[in-house]
N, C-alpha and C. Protein backbone atom coordinates (compact mmCIF):
# COMPACT_ATOMS: atom_id res chain seq x y z
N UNK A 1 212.34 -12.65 52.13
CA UNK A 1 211.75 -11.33 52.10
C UNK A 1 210.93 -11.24 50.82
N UNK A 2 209.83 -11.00 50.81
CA UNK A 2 208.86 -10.59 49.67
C UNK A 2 208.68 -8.97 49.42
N UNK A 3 208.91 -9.12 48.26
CA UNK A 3 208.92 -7.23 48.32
C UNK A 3 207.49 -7.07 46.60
N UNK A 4 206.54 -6.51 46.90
CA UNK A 4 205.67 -6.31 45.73
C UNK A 4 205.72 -4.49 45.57
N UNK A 5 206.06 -4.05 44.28
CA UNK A 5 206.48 -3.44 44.04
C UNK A 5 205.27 -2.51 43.57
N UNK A 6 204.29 -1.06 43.97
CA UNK A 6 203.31 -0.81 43.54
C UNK A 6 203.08 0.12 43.08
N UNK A 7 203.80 1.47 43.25
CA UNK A 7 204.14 2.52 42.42
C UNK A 7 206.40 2.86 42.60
N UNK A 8 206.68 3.34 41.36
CA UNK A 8 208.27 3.72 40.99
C UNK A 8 208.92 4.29 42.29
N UNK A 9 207.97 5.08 43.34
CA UNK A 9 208.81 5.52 44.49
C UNK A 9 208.05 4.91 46.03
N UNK A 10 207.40 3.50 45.19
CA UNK A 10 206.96 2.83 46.46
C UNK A 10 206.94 1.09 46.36
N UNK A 11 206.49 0.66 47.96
CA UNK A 11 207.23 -1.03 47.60
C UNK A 11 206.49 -1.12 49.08
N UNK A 12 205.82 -2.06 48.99
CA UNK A 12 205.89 -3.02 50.74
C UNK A 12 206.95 -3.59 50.39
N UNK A 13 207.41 -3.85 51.92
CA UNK A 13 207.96 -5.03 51.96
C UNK A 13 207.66 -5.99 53.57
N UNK A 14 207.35 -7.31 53.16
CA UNK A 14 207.38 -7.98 54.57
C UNK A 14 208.58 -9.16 55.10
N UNK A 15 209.01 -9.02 55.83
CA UNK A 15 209.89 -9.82 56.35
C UNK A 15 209.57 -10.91 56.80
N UNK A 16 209.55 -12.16 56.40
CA UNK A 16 209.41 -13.31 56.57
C UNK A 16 210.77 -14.04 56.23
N UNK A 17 211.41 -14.02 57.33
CA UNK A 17 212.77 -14.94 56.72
C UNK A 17 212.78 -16.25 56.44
N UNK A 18 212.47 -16.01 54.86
CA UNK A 18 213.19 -17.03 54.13
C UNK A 18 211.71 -18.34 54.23
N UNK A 19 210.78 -18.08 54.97
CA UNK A 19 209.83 -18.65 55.06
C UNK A 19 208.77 -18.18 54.48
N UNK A 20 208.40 -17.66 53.20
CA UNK A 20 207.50 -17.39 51.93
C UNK A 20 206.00 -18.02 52.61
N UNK A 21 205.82 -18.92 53.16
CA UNK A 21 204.24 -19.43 53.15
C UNK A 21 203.71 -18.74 54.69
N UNK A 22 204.79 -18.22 55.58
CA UNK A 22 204.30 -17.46 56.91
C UNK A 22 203.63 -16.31 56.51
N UNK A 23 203.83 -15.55 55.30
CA UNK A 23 203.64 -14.28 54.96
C UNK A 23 203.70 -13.67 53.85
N UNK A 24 202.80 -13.57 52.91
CA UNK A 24 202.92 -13.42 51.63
C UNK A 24 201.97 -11.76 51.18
N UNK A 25 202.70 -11.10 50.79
CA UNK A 25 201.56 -9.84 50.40
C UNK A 25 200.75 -10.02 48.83
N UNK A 26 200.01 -9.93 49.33
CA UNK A 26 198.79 -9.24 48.04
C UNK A 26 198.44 -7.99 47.71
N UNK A 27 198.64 -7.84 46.29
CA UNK A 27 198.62 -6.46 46.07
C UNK A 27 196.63 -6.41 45.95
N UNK A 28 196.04 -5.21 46.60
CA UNK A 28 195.01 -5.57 46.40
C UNK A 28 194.51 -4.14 45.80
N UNK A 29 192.82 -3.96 45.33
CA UNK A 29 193.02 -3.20 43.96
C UNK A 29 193.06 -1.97 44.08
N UNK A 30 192.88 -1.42 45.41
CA UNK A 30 193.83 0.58 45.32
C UNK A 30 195.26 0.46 45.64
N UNK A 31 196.10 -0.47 45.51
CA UNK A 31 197.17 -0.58 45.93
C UNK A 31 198.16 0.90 44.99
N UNK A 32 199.22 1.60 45.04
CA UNK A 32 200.14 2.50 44.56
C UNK A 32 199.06 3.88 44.22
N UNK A 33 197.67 3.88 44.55
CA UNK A 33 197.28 4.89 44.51
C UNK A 33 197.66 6.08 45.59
N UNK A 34 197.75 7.60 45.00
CA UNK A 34 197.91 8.95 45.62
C UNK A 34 196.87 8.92 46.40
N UNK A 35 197.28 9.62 47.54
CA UNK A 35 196.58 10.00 48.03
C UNK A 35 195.63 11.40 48.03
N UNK A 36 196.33 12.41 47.48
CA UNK A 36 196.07 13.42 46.64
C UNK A 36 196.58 13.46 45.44
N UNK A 37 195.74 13.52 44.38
CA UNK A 37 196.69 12.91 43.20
C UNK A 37 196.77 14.38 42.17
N UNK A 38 196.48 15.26 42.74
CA UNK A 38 196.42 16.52 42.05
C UNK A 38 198.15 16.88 42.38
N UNK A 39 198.74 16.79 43.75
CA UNK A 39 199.69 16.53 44.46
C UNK A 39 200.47 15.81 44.48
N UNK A 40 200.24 15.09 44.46
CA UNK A 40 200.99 13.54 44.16
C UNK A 40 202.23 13.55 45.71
N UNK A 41 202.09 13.85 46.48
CA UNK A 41 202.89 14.19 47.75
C UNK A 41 202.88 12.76 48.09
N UNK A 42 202.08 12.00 48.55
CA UNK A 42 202.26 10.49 49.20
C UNK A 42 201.73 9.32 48.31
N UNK A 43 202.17 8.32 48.64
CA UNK A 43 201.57 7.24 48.00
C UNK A 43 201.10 5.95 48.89
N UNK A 44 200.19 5.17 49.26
CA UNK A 44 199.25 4.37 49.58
C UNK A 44 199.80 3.18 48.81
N UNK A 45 199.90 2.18 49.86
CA UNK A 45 199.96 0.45 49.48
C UNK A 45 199.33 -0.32 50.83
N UNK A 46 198.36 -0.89 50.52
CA UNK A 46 197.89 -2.06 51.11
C UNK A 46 197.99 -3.71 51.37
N UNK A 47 198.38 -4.26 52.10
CA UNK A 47 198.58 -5.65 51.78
C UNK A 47 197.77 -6.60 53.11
N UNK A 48 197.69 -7.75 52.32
CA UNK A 48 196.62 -8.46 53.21
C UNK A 48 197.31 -10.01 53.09
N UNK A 49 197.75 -10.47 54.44
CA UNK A 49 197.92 -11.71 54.44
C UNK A 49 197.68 -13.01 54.68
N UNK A 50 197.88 -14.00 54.81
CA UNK A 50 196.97 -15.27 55.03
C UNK A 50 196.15 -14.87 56.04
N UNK A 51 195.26 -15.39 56.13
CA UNK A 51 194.49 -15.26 57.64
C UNK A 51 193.75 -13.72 57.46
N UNK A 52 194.03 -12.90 56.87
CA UNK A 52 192.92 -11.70 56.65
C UNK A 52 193.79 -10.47 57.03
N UNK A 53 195.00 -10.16 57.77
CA UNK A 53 195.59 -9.07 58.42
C UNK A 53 195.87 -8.33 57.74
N UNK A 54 195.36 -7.02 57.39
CA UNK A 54 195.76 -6.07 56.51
C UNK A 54 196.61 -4.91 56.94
N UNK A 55 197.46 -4.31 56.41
CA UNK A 55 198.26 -3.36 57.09
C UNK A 55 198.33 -2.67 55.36
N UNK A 56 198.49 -1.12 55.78
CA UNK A 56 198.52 0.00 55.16
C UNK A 56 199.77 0.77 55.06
N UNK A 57 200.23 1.06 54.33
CA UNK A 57 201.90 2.16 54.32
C UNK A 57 201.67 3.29 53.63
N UNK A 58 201.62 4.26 53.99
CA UNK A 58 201.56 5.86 53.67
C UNK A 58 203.31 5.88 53.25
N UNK A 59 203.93 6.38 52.31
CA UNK A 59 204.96 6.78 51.92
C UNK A 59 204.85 7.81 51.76
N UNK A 60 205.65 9.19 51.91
CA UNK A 60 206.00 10.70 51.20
C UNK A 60 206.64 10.73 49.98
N UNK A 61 206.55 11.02 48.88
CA UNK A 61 207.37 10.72 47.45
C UNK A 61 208.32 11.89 47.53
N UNK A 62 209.15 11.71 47.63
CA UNK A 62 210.33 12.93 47.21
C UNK A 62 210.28 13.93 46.23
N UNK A 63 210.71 15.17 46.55
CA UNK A 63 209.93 16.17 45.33
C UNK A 63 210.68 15.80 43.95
N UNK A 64 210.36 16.34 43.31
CA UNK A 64 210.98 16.39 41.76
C UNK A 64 212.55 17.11 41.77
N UNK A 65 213.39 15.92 41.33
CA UNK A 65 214.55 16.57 40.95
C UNK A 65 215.26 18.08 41.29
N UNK A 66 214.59 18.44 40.06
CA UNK A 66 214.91 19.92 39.70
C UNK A 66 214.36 20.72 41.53
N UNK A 67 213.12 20.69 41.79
CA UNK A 67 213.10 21.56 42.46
C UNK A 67 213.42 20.92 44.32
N UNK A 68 214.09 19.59 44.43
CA UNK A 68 214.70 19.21 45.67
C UNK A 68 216.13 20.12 45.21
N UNK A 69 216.32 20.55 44.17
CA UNK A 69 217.84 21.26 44.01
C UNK A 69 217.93 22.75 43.97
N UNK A 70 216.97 23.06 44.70
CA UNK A 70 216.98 24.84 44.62
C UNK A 70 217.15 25.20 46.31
N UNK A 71 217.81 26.38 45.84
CA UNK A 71 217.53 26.80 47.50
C UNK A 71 217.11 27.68 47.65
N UNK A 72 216.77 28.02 49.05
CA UNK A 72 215.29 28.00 49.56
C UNK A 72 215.54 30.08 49.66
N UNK A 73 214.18 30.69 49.15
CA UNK A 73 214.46 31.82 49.06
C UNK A 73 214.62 32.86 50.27
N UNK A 74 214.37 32.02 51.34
CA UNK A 74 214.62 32.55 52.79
C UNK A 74 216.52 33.34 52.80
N UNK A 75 217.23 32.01 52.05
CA UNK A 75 218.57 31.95 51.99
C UNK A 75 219.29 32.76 51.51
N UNK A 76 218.51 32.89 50.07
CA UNK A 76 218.97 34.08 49.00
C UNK A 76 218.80 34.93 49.81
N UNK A 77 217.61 35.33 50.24
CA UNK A 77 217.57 37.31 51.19
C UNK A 77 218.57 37.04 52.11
N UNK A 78 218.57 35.87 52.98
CA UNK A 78 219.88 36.55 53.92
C UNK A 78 221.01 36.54 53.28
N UNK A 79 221.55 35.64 52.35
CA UNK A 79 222.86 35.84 51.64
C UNK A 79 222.93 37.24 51.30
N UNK A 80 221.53 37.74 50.49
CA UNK A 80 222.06 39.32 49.80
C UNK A 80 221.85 40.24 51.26
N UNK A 81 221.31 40.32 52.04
CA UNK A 81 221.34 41.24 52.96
C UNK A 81 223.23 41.02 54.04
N UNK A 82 223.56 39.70 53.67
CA UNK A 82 225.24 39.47 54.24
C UNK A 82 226.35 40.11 53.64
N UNK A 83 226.15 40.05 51.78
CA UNK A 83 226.65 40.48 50.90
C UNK A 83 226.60 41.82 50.98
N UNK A 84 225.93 42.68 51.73
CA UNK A 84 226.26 44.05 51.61
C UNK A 84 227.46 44.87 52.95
N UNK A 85 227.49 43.80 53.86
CA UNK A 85 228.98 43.90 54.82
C UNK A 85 229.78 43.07 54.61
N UNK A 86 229.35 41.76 54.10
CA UNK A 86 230.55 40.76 54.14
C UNK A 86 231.49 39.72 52.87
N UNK A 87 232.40 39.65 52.52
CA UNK A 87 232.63 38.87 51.30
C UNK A 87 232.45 37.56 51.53
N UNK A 88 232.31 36.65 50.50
CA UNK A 88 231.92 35.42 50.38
C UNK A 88 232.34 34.52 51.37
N UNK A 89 233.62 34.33 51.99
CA UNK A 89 233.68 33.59 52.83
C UNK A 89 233.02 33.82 54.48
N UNK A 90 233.44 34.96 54.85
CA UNK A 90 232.59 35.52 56.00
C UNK A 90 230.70 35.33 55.77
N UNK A 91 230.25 35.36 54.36
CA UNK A 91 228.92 35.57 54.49
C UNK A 91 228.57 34.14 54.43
N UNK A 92 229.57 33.11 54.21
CA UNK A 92 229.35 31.30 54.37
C UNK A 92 229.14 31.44 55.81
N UNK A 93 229.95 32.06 56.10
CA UNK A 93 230.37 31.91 57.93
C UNK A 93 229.23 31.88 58.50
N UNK A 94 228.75 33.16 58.11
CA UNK A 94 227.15 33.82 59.11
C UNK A 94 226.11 33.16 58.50
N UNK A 95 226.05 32.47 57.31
CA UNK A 95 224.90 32.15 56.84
C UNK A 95 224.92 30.56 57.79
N UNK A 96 225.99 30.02 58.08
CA UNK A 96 226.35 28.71 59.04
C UNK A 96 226.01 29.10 60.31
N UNK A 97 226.19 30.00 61.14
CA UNK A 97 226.12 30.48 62.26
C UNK A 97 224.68 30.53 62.43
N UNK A 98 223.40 30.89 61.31
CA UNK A 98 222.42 31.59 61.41
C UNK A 98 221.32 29.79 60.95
N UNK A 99 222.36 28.78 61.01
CA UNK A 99 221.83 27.81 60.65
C UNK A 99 221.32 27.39 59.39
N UNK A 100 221.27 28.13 58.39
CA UNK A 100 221.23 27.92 56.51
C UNK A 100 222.09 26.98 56.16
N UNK A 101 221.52 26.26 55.19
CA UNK A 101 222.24 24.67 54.91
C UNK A 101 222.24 25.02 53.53
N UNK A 102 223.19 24.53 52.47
CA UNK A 102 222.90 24.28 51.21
C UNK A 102 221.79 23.04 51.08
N UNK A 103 221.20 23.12 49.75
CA UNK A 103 219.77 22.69 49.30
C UNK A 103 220.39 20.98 49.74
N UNK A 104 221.59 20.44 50.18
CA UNK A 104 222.29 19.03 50.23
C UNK A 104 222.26 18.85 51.55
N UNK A 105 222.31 20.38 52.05
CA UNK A 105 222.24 20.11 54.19
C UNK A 105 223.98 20.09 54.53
N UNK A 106 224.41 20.62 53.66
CA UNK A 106 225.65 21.01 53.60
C UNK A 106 225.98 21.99 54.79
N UNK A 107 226.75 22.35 55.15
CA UNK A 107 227.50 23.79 55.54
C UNK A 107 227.94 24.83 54.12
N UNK A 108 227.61 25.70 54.57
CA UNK A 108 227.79 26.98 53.33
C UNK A 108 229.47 26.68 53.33
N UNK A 109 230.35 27.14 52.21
CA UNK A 109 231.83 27.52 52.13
C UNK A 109 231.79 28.58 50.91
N UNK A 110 232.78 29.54 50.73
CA UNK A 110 232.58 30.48 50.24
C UNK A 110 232.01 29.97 48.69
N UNK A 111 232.69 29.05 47.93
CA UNK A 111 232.78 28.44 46.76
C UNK A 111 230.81 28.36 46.09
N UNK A 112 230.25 27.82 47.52
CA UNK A 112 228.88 27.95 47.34
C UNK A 112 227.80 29.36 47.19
N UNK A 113 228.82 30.42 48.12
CA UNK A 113 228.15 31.28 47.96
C UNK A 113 228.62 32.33 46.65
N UNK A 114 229.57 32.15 46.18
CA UNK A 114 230.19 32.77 45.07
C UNK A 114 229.14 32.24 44.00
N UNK A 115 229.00 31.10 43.71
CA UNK A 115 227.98 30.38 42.88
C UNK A 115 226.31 30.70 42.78
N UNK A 116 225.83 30.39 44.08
CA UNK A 116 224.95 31.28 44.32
C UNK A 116 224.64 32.85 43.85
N UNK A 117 225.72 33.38 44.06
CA UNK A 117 225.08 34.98 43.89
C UNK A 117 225.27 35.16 42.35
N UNK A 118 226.63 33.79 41.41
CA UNK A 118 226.18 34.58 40.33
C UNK A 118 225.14 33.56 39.15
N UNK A 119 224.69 32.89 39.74
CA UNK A 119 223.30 32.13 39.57
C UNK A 119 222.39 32.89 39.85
N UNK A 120 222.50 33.63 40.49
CA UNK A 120 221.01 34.38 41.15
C UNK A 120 220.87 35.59 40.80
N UNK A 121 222.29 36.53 40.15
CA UNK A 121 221.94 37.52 39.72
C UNK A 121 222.99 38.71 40.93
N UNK A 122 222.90 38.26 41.92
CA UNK A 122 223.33 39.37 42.96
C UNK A 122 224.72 39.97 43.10
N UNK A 123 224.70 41.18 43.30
CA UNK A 123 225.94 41.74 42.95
C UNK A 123 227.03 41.33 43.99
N UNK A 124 228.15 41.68 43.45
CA UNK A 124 229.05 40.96 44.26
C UNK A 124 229.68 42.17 45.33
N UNK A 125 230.54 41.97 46.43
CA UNK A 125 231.02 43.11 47.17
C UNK A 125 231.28 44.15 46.78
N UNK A 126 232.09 44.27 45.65
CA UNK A 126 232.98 44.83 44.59
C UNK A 126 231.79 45.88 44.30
N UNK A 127 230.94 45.23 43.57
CA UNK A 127 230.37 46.08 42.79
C UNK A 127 229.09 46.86 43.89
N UNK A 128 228.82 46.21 45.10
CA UNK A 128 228.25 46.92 46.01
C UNK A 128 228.93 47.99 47.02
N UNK A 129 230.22 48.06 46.92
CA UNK A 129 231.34 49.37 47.33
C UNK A 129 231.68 50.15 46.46
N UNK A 130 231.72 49.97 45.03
CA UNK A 130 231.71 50.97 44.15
C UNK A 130 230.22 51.43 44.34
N UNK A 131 229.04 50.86 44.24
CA UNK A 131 227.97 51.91 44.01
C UNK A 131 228.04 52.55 45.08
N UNK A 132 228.68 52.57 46.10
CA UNK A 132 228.81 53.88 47.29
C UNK A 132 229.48 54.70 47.31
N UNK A 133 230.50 55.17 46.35
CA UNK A 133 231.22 55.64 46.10
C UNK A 133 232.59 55.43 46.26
N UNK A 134 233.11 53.78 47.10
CA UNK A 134 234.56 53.41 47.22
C UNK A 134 235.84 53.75 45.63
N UNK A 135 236.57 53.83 46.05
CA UNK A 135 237.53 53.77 45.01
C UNK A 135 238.68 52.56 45.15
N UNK A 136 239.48 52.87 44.13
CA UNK A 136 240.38 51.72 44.02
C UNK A 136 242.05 52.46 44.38
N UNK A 137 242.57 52.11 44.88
CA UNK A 137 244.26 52.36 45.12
C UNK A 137 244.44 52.93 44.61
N UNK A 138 244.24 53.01 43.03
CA UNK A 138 245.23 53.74 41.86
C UNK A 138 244.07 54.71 41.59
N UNK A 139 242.98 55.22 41.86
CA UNK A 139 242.00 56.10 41.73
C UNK A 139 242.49 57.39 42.82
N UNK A 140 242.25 56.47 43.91
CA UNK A 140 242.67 57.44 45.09
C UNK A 140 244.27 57.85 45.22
N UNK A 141 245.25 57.15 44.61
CA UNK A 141 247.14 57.48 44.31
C UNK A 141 246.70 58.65 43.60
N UNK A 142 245.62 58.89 42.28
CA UNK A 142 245.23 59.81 41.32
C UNK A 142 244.87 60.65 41.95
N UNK A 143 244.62 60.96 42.70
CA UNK A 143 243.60 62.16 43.80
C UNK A 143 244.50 62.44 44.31
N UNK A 144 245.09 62.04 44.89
CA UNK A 144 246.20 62.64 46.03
C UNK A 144 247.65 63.00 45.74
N UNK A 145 247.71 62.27 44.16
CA UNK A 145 248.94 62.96 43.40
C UNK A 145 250.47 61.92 44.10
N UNK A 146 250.13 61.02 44.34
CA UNK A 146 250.89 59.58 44.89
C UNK A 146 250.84 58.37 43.85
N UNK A 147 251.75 57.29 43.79
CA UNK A 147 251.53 55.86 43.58
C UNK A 147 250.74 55.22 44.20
N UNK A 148 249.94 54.14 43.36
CA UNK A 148 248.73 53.11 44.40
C UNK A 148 249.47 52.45 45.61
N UNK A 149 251.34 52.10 45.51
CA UNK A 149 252.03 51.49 46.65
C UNK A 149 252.17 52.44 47.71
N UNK A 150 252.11 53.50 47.50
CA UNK A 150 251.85 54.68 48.88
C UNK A 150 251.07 54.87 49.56
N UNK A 151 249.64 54.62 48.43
CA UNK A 151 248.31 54.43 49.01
C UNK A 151 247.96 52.45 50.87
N UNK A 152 248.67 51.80 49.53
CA UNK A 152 248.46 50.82 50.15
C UNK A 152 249.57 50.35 51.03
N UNK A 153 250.68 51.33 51.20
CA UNK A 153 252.03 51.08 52.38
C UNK A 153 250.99 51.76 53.31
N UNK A 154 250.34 52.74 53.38
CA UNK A 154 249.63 53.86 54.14
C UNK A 154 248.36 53.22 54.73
N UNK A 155 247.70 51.92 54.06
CA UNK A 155 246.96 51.61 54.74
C UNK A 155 247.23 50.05 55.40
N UNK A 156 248.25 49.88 55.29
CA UNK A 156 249.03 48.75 55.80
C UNK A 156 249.55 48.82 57.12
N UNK A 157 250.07 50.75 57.43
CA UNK A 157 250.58 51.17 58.48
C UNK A 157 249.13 51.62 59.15
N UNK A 158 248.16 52.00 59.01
CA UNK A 158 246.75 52.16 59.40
C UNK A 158 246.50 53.68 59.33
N UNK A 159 247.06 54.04 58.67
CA UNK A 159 247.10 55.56 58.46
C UNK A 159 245.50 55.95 57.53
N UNK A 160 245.13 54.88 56.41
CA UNK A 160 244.04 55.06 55.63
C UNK A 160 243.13 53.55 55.45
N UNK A 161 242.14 53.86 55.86
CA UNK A 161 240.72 52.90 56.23
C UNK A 161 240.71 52.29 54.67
N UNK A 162 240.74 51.20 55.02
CA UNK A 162 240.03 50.56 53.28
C UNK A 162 239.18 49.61 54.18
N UNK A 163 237.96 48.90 53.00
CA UNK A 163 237.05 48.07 52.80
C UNK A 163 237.61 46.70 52.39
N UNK A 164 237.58 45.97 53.02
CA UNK A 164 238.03 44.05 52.11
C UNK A 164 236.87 43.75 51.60
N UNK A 165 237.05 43.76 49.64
CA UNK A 165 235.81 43.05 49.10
C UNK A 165 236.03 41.84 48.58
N UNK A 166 237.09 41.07 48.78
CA UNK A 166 237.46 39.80 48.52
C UNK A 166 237.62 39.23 49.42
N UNK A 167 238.39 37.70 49.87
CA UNK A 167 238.87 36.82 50.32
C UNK A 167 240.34 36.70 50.43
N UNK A 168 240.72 37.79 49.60
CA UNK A 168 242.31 37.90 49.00
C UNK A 168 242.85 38.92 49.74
N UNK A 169 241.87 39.79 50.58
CA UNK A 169 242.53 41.34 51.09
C UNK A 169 242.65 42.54 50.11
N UNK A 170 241.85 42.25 49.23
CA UNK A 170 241.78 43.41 48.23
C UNK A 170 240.88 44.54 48.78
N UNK A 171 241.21 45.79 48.92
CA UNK A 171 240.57 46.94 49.70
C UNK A 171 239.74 47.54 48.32
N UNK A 172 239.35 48.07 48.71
CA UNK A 172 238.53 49.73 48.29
C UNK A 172 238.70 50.84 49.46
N UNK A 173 238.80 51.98 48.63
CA UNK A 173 239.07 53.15 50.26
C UNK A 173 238.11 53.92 49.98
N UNK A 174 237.50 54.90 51.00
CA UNK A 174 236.43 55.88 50.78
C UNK A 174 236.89 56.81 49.98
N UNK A 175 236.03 57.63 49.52
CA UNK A 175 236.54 58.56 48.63
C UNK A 175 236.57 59.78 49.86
N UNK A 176 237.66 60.32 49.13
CA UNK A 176 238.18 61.51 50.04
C UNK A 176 237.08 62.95 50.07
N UNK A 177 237.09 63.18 51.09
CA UNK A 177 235.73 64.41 52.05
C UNK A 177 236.18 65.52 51.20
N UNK A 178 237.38 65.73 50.96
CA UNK A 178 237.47 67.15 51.05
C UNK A 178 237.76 67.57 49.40
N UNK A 179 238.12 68.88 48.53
CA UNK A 179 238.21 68.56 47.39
C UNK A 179 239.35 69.38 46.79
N UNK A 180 240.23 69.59 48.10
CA UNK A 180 241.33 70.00 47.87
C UNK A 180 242.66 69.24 47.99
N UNK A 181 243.87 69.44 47.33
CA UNK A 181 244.82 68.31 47.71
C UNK A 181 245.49 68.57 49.00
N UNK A 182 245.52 67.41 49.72
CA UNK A 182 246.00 67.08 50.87
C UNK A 182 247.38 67.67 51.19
N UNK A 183 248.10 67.75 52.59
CA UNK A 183 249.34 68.49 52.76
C UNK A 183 250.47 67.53 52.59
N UNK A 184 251.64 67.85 52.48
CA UNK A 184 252.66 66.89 52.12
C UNK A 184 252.96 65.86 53.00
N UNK A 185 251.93 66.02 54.35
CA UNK A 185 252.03 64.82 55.78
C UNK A 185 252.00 63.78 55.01
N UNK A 186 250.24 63.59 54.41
CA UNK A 186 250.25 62.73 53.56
C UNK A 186 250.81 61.57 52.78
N UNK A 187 251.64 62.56 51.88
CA UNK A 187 252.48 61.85 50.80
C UNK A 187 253.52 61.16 51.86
């Protein structure tokens, strides 16, 4: 096998097994030149062998590092538009379902999207149910003049709606309509 080597992310190679004088490449003189070189997207090698036969190889050069490792901003909007119903593992789920790959061609898992959003800036469940006004157990025990374990025996029995903004079953509950204290059913 003869391999002439003509630019860092390019190479003919011709297969001649083991028989060097059937087939020999010549590098000849545009050999490893771009084809757009403002671009640098492909690279060009020419070779010419005994007898005159020339053959041509177009290669694609792989992007640069850094930016083959980003993902793609299509992803980010649907992640943050998932992130406003769903926590991290469910929004892996749908972002898999909806066919989104990590920048590797991965399958999403929550671990990626947790990373993601705080690489990127985006708020997390938590803090997108508080800006609606959710509260926390021991906010709403405070309102209603109860312990947060009354609150959360009560929504265990389905008596009071909470929000899951974790992976863990951690609720938020709406804040209460009315602005008087509730009757002793309640408690």
């Amino acid at each position: 096998m003869v391999t002439t080597g003509i630019h860092p992310h390019c190479s003919v190679v011709s297969k001649a097994q083991n028989d060097r004088a059937s087939t020999q490449t010549r590098p000849s003189p545009g050999d490893g030149r771009c084809d757009d070189p403002q671009n640098g997207s492909h690279c060009c090698s020419y070779s010419r062998a005994p007898g005159g036969a020339t053959q041509t190889i177009t290669v694609a050069l792989p992007p640069p590092f850094a930016q083959s490792r980003l993902t793609a901003p299509e992803t980010l909007a649907a992640l943050d538009r998932l992130l406003d119903e769903y926590t991290d593992a469910q929004a892996a789920e749908h972002l898999n379902q909806q066919g989104y790959r990590t920048f590797d061609g991965l399958l999403f898992q929550s671990m990626h999207v947790s990373q993601l959003r705080r690489h990127h800036g985006l708020p997390d469940r938590y803090a997108r149910l508080r800006s609606q006004g959710m509260l926390t157990a021991e906010e709403l025990a405070y309102f209603y003049g109860v312990s947060a374990q009354t609150i959360w025996r009560r929504y265990r029995q389905g008596h009071i709606v909470g929000v899951c903004y974790n992976d863990r079953g951690s609720c938020l509950f709406p804040a209460p309509q009315e602005s008087r204290q509730p009757s002793a059913e309640a408690k």
